[in-house]
Protein backbone atom coordinates (compact mmCIF):
# COMPACT_ATOMS: atom_id res chain seq x y z
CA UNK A 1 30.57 -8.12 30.07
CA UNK A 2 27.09 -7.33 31.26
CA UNK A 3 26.14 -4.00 33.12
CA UNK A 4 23.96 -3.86 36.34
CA UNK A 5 21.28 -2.80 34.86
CA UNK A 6 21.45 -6.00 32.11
CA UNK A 7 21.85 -8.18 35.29
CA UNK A 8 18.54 -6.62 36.98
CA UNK A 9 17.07 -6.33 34.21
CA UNK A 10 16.74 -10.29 33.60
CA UNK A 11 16.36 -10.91 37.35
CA UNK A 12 13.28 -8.51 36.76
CA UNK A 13 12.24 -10.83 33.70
CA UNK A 14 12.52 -13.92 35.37
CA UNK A 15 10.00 -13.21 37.83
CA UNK A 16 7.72 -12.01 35.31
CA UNK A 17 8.69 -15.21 33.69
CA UNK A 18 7.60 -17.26 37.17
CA UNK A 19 4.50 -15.33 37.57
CA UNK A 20 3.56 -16.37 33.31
CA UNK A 21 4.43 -19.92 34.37
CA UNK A 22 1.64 -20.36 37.07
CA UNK A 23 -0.92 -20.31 34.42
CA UNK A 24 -1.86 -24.51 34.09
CA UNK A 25 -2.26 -24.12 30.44
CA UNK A 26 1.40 -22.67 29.48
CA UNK A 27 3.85 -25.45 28.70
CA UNK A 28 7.22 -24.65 30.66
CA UNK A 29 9.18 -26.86 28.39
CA UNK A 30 10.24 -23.76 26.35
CA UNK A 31 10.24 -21.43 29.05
CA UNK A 32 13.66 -19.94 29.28
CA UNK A 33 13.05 -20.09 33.03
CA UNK A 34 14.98 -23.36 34.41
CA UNK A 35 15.68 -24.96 37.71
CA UNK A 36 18.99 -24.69 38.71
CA UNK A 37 20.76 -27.40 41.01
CA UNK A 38 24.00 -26.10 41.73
CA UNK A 39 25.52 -29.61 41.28
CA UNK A 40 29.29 -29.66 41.49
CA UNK A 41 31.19 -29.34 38.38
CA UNK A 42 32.21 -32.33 36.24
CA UNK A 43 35.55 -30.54 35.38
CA UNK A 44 36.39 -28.06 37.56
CA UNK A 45 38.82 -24.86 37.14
CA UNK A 46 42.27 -24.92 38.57
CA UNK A 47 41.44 -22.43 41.71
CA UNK A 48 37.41 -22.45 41.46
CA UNK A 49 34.99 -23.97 44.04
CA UNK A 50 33.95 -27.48 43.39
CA UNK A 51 30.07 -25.99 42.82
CA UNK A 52 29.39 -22.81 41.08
CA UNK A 53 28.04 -20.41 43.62
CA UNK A 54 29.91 -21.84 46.83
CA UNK A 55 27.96 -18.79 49.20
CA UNK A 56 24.41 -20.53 48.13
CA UNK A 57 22.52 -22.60 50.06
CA UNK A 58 21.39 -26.15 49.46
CA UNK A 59 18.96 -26.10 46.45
CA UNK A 60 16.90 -28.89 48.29
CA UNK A 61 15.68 -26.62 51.04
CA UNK A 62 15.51 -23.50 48.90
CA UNK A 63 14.66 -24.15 45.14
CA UNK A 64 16.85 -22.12 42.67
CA UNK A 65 16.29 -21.12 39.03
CA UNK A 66 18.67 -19.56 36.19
CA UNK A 67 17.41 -17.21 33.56
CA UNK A 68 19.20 -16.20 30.67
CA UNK A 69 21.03 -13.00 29.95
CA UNK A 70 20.70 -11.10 26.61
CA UNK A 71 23.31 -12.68 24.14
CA UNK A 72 25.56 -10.11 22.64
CA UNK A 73 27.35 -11.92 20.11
CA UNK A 74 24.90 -13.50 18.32
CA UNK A 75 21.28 -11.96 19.86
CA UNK A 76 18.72 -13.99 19.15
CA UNK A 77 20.10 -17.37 19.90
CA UNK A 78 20.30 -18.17 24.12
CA UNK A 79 23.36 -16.56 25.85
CA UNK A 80 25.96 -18.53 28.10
CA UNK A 81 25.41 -15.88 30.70
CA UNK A 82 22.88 -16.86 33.39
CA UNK A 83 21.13 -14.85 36.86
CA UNK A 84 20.34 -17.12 39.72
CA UNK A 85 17.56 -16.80 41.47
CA UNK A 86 16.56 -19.02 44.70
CA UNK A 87 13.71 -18.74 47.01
CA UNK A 88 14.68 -17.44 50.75
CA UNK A 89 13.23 -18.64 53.97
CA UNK A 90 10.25 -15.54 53.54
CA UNK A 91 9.41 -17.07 50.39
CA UNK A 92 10.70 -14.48 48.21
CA UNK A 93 13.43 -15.02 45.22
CA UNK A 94 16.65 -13.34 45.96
CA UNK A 95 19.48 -12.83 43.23
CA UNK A 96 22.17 -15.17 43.43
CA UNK A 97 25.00 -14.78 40.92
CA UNK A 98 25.42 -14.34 37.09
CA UNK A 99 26.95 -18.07 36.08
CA UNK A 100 28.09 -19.06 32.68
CA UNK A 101 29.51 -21.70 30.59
CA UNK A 102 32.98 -21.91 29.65
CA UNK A 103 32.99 -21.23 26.12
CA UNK A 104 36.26 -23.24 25.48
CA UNK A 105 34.39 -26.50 25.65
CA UNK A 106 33.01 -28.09 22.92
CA UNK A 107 29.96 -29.80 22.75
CA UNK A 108 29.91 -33.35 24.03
CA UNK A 109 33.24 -32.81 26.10
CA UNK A 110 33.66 -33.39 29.44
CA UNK A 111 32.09 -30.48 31.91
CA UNK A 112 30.58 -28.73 28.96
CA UNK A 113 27.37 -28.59 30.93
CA UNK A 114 29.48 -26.56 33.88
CA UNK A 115 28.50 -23.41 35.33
CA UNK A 116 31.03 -20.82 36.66
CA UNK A 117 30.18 -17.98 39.00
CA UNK A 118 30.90 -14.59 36.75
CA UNK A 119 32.58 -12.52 39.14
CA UNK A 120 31.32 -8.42 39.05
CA UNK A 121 33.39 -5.65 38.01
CA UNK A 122 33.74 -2.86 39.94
CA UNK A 123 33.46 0.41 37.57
CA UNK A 124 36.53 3.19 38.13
């Protein structure tokens, strides 16, 4: 479970992250700043949408990115836990989601690469 603050938190990072990238000289190959496509699942869930974030719109008129939440279990090593971020009409990048990968598949299985919208939880 991540808090809201977590969430903005690496929404806030990521576009520091953006803003590092435009620098020519920086390779982005280890950036933990990626494109994200929102390409429907290989193996979807039972009840789930066919693509992760069904509310987004189509990635080829409005780029999107993921960025990494804080891993709690092991820190250190990248987290299954992603924010989406994708540019709006104005130009600006709006939050998304939080996505993730469903830890029950092992590597080399099929949908291991899937994402999965992370629904919030209200506090009491």
């Amino acid at each position: 479970n991540y808090s809201g603050r977590e969430v903005r938190k690496a929404v806030y990072e990521s576009h520091k992250e953006s803003e590092r990238l435009k620098d020519p000289a920086l390779s982005k190959e280890k950036s933990p700043l990626k494109p994200f496509n929102n390409r429907p699942n290989a193996v979807p869930k039972g009840s789930c949408n066919a693509t992760p974030i069904s509310s987004m719109t189509p990635v080829s008129k409005h780029p999107a990115r993921e960025y990494p939440l804080p891993n709690k279990v092991a820190p250190g090593t990248p987290s299954p836990a992603r924010v989406v971020t994708q540019k709006m009409a104005h130009g600006r990048q709006a939050f998304r989601a939080v996505i993730a990968h469903d830890q029950s598949r092992k590597l080399g299985s099929p949908g291991y690469n899937d994402h999965f919208e992370v629904k919030e939880k209200k506090q009491k």
